[in-house]
N, C-alpha and C. Protein backbone atom coordinates (compact mmCIF):
# COMPACT_ATOMS: atom_id res chain seq x y z
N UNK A 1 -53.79 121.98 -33.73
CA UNK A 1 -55.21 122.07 -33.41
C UNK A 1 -55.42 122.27 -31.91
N UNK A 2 -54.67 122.47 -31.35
CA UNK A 2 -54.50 122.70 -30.22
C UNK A 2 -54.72 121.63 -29.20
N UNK A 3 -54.94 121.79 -27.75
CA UNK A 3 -54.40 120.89 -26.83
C UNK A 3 -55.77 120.02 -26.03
N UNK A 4 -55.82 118.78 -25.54
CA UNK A 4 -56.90 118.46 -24.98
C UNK A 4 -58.40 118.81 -25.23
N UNK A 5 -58.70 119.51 -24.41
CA UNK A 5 -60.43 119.93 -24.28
C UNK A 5 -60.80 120.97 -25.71
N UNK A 6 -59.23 121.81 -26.26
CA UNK A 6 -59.73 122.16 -27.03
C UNK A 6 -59.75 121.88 -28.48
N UNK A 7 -58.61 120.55 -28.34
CA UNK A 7 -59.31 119.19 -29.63
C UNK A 7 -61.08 118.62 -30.07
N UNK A 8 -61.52 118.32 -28.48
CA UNK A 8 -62.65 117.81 -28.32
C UNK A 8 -63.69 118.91 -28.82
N UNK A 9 -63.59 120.47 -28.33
CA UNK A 9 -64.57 121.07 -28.85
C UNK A 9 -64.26 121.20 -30.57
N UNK A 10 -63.26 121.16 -30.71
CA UNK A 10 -63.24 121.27 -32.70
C UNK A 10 -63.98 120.26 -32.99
N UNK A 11 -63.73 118.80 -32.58
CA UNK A 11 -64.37 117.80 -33.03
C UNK A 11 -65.73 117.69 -33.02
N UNK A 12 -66.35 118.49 -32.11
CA UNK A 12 -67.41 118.19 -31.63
C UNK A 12 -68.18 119.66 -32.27
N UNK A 13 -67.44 120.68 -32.75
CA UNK A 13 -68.23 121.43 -33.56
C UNK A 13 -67.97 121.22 -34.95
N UNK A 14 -67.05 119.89 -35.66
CA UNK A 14 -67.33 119.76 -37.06
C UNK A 14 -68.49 118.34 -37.25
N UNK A 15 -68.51 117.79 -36.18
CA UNK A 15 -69.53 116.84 -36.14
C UNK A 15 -70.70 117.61 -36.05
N UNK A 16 -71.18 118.85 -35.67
CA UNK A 16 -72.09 119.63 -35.28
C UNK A 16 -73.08 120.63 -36.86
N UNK A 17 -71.41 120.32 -38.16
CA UNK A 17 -71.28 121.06 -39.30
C UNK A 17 -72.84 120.28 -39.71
N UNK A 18 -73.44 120.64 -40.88
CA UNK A 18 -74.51 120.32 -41.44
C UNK A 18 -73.85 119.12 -42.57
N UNK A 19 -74.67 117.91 -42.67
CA UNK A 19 -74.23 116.66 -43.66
C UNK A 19 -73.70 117.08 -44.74
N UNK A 20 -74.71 117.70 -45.14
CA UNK A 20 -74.26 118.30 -46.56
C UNK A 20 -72.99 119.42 -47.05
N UNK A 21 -72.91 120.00 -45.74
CA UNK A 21 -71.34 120.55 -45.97
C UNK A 21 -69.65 120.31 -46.47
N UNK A 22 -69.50 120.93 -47.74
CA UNK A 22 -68.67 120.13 -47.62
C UNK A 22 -66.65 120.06 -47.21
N UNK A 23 -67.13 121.36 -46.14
CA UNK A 23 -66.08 121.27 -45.14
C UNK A 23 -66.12 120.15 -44.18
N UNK A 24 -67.08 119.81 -43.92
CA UNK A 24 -67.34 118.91 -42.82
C UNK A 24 -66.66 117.37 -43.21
N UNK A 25 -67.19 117.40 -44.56
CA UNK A 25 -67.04 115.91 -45.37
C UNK A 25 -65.35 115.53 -45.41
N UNK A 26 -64.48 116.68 -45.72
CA UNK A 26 -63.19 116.51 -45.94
C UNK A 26 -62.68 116.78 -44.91
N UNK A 27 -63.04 117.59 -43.35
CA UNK A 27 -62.63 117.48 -42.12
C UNK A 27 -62.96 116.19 -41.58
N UNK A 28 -63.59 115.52 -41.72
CA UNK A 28 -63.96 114.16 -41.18
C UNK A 28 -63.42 113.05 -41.85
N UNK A 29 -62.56 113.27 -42.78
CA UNK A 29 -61.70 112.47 -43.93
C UNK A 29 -59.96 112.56 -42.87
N UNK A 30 -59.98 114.08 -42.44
CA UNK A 30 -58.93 114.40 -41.98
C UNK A 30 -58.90 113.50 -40.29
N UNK A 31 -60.14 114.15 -40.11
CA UNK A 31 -59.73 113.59 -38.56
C UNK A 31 -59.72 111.44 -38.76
N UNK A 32 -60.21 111.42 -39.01
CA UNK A 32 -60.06 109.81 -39.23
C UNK A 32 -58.50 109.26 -39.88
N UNK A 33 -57.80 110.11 -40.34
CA UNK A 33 -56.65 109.74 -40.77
C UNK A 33 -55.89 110.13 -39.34
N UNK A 34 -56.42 110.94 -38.67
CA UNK A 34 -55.76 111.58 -37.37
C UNK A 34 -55.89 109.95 -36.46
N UNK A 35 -57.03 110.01 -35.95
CA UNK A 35 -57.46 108.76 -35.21
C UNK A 35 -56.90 107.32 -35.39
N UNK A 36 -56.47 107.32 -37.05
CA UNK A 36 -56.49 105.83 -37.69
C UNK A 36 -54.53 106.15 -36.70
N UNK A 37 -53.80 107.19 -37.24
CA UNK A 37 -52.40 107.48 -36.75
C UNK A 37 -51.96 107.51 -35.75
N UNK A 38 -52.63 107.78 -34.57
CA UNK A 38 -52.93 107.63 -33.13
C UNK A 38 -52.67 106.28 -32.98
N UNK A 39 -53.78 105.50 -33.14
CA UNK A 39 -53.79 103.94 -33.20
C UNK A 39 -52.24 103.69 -33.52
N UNK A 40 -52.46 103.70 -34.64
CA UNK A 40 -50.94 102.87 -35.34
C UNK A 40 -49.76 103.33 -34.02
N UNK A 41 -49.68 104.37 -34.10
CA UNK A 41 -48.38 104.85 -33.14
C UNK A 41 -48.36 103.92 -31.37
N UNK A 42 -49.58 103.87 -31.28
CA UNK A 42 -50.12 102.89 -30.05
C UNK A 42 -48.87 103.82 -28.87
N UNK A 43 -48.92 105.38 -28.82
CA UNK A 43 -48.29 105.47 -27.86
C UNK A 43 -49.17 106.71 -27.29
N UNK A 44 -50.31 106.55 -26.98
CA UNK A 44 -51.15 107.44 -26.16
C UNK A 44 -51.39 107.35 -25.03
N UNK A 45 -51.42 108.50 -24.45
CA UNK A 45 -51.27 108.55 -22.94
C UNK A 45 -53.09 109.38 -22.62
N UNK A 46 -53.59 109.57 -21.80
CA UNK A 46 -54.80 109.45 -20.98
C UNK A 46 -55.45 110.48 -21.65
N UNK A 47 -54.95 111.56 -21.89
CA UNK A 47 -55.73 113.29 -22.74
C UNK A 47 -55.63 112.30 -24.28
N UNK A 48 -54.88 112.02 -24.62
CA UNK A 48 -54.98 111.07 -26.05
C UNK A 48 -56.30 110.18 -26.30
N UNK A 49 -56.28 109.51 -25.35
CA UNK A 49 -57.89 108.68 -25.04
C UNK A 49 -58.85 109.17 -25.12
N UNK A 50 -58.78 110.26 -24.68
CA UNK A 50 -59.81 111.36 -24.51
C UNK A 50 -60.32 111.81 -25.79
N UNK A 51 -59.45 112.10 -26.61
CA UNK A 51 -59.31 112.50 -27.58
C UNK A 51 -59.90 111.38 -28.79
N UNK A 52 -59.56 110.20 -28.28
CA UNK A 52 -59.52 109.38 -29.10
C UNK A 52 -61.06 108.79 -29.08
N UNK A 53 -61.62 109.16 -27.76
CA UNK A 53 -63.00 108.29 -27.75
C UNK A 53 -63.75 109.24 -28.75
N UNK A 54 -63.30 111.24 -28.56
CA UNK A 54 -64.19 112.10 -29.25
C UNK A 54 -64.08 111.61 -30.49
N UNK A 55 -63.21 111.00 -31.81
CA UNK A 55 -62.65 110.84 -32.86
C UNK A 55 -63.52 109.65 -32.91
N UNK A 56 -64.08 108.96 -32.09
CA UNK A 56 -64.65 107.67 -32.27
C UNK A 56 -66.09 108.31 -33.23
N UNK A 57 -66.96 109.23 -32.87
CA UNK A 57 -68.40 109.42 -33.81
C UNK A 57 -68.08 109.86 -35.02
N UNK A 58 -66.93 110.97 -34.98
CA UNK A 58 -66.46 111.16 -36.53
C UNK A 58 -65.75 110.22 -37.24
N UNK A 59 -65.32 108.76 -36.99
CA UNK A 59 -64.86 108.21 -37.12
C UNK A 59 -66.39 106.99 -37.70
N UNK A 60 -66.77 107.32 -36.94
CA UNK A 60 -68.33 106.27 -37.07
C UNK A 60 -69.06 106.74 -38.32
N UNK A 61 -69.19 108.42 -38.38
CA UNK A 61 -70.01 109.25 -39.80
C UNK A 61 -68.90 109.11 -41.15
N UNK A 62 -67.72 109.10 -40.87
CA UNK A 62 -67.13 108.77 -42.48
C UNK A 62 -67.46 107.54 -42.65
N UNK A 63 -67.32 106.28 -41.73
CA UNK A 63 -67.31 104.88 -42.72
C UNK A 63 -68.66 104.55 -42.70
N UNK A 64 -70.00 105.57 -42.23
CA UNK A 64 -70.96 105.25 -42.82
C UNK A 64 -71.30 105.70 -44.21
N UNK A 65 -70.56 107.17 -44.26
CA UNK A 65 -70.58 107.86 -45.38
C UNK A 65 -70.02 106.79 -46.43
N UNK A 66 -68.85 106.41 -46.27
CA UNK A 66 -67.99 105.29 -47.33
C UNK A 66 -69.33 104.13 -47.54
N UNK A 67 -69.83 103.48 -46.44
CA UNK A 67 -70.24 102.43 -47.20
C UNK A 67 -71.42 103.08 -47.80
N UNK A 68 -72.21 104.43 -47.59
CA UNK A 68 -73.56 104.59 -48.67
C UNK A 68 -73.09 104.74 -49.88
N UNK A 69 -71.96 105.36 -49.36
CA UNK A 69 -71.16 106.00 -51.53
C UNK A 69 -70.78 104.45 -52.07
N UNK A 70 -70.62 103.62 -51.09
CA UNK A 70 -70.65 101.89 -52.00
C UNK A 70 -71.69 101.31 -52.54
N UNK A 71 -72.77 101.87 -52.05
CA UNK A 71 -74.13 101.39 -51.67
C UNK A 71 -74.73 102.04 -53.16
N UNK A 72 -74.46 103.27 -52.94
CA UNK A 72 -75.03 103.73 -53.97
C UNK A 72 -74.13 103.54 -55.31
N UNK A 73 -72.95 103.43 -55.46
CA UNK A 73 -72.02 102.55 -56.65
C UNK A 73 -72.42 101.54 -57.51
N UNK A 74 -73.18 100.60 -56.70
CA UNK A 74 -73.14 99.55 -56.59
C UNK A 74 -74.94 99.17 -57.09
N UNK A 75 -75.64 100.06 -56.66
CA UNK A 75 -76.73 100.27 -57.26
C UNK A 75 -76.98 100.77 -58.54
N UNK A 76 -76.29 102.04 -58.56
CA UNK A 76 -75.96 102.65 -60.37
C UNK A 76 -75.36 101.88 -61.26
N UNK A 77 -74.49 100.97 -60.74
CA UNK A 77 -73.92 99.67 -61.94
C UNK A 77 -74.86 99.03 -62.03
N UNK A 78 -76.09 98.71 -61.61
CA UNK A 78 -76.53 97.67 -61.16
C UNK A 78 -77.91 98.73 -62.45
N UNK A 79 -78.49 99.39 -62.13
CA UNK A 79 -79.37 100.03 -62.67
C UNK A 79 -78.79 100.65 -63.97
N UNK A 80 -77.45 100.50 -64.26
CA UNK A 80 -77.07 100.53 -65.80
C UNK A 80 -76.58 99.72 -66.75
N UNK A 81 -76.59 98.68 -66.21
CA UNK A 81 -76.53 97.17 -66.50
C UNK A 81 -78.18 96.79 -67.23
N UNK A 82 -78.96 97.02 -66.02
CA UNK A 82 -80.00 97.05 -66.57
C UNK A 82 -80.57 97.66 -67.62
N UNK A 83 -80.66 99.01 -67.58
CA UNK A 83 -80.92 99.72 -68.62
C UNK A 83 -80.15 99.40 -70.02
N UNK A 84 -78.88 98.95 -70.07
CA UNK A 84 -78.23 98.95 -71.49
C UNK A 84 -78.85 97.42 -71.62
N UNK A 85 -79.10 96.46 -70.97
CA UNK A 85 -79.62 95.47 -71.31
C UNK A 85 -80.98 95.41 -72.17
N UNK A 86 -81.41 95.68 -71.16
CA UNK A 86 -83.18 96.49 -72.12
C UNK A 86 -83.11 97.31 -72.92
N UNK A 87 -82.14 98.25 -73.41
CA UNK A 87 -82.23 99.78 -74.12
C UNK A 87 -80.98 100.08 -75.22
N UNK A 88 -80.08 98.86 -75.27
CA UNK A 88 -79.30 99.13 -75.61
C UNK A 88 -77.99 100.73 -74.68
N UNK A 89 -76.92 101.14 -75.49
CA UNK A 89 -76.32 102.16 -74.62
C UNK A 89 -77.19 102.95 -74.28
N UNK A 90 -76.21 103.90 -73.28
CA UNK A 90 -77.39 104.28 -72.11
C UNK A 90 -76.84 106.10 -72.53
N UNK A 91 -77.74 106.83 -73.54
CA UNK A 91 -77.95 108.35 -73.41
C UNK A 91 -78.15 108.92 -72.63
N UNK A 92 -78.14 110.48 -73.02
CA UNK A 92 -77.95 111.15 -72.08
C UNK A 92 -79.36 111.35 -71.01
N UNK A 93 -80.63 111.06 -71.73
CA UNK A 93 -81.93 110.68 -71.50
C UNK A 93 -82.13 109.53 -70.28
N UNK A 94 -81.44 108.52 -70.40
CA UNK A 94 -81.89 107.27 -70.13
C UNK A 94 -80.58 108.13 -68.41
N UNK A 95 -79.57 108.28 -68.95
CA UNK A 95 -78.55 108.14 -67.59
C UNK A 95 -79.01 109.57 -66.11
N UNK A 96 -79.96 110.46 -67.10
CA UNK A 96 -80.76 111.24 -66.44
C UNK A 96 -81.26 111.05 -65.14
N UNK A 97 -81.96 109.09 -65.56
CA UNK A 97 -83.25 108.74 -64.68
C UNK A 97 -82.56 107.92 -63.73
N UNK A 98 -81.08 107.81 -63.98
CA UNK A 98 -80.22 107.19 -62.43
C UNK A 98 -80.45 107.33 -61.49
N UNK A 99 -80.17 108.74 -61.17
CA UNK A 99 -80.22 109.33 -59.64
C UNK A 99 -81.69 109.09 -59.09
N UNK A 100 -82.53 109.37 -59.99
CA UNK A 100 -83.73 109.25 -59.68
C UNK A 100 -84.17 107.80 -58.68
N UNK A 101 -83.50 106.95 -59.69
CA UNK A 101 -83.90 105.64 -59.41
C UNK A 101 -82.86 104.62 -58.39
N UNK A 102 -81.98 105.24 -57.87
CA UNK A 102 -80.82 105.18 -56.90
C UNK A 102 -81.44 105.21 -55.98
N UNK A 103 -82.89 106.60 -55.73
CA UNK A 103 -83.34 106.81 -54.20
C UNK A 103 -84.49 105.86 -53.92
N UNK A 104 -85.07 105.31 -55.01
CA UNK A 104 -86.17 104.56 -54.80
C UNK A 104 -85.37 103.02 -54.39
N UNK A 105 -86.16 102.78 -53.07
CA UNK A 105 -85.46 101.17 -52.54
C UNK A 105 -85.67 100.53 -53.65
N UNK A 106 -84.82 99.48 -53.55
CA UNK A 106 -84.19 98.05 -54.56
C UNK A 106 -85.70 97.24 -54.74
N UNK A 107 -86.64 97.27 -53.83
CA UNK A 107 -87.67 96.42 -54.23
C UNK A 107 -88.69 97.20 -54.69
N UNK A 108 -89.13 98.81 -54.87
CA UNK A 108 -89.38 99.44 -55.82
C UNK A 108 -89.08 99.59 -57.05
N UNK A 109 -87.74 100.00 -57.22
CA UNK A 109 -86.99 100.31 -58.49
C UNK A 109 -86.90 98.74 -59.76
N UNK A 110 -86.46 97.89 -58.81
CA UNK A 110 -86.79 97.29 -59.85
C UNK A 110 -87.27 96.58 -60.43
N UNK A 111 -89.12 95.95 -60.47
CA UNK A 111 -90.16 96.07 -60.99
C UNK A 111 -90.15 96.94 -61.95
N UNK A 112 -90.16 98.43 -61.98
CA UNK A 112 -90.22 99.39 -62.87
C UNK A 112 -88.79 99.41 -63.52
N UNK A 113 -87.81 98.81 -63.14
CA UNK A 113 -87.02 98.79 -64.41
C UNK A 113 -86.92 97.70 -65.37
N UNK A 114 -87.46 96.64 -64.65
CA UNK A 114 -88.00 95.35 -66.01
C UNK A 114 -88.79 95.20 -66.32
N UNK A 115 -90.16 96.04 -65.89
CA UNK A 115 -91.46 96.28 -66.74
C UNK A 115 -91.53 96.98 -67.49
N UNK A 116 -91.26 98.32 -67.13
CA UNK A 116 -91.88 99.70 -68.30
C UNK A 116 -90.67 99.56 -68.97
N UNK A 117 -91.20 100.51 -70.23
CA UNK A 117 -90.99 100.88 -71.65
C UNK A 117 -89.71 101.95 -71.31
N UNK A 118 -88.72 102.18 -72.44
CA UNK A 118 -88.12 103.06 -72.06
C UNK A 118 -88.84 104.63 -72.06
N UNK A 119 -90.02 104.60 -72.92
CA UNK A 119 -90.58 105.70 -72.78
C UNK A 119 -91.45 105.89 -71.51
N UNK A 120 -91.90 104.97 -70.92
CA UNK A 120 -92.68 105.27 -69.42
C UNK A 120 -91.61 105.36 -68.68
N UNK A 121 -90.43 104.96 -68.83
CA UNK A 121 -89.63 105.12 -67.52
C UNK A 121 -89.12 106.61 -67.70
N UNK A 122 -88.98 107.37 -69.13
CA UNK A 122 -88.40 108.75 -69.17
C UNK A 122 -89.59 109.19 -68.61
N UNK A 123 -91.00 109.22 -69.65
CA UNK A 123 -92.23 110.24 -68.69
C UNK A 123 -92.39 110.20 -66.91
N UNK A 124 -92.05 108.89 -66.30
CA UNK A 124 -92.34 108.72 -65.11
C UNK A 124 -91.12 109.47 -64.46
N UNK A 125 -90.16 109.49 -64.86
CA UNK A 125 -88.66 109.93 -64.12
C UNK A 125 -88.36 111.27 -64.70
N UNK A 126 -88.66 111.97 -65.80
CA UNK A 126 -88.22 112.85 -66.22
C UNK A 126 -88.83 113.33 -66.52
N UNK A 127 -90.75 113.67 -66.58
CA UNK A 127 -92.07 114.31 -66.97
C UNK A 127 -91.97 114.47 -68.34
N UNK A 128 -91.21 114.10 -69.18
CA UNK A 128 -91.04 114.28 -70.94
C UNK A 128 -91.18 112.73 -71.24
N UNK A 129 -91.39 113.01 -72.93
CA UNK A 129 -91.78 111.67 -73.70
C UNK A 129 -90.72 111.47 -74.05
N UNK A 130 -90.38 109.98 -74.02
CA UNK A 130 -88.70 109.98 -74.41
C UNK A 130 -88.97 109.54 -75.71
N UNK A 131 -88.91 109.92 -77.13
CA UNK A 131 -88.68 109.18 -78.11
C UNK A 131 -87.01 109.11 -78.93
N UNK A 132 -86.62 107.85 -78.96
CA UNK A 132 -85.45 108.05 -79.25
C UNK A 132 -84.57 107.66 -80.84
């Protein structure tokens, strides 16, 4: 990847990539295994540092990335727990209105998942009548 300054500009133009890219997502998987190896080796010298502080923000955007993909794990168990509780197993109907209900905060979502009907929660989440 080449040497010094022109480590820093790679780094600093895949941090630059758009979120949703998903070169960016698995280059920032890479460089953090780079950074984490650095460390371990503990034998860096001053252009290494350098290097190592740039590796610090891409290093900061994967383990935020890791903990939302926990975040959001952890919510979908949590909102299909619910649903098979109230609804019995969870169709292809009912597992539809996940994502939906993943983006709505925790003190939105769930009111409306221990109040409404399974049919208000399909019309409200999915504009169709759910009869099942």
């Amino acid at each position: 990847m080449g040497k010094g300054r022109v480590q820093e500009d790679a780094i600093e133009e895949v941090l630059l990539l758009p979120k949703s890219d998903p070169k960016r997502s698995s280059t920032l998987d890479l460089l953090v295994s780079w950074r984490i190896s650095m460390e371990v080796l503990d034998q860096v010298d001053q252009e290494e540092r350098r290097i190592l502080m740039a590796l610090s923000q891409a290093y900061l955007e994967w383990e935020q990335k890791i903990e939302q993909r926990g975040r959001q794990q952890n919510q979908r168990k949590m909102i299909a727990s619910i649903l098979t509780t109230r609804f019995g197993p969870i169709d292809p109907s009912l597992e539809a209105l996940i994502p939906s209900l993943i983006e709505l905060p925790t003190e939105s979502a769930m009111p409306l998942l221990l109040q409404l009907s399974r049919e208000e929660l399909l019309e409200r989440f999915s504009g169709s009548s759910g009869s099942r």
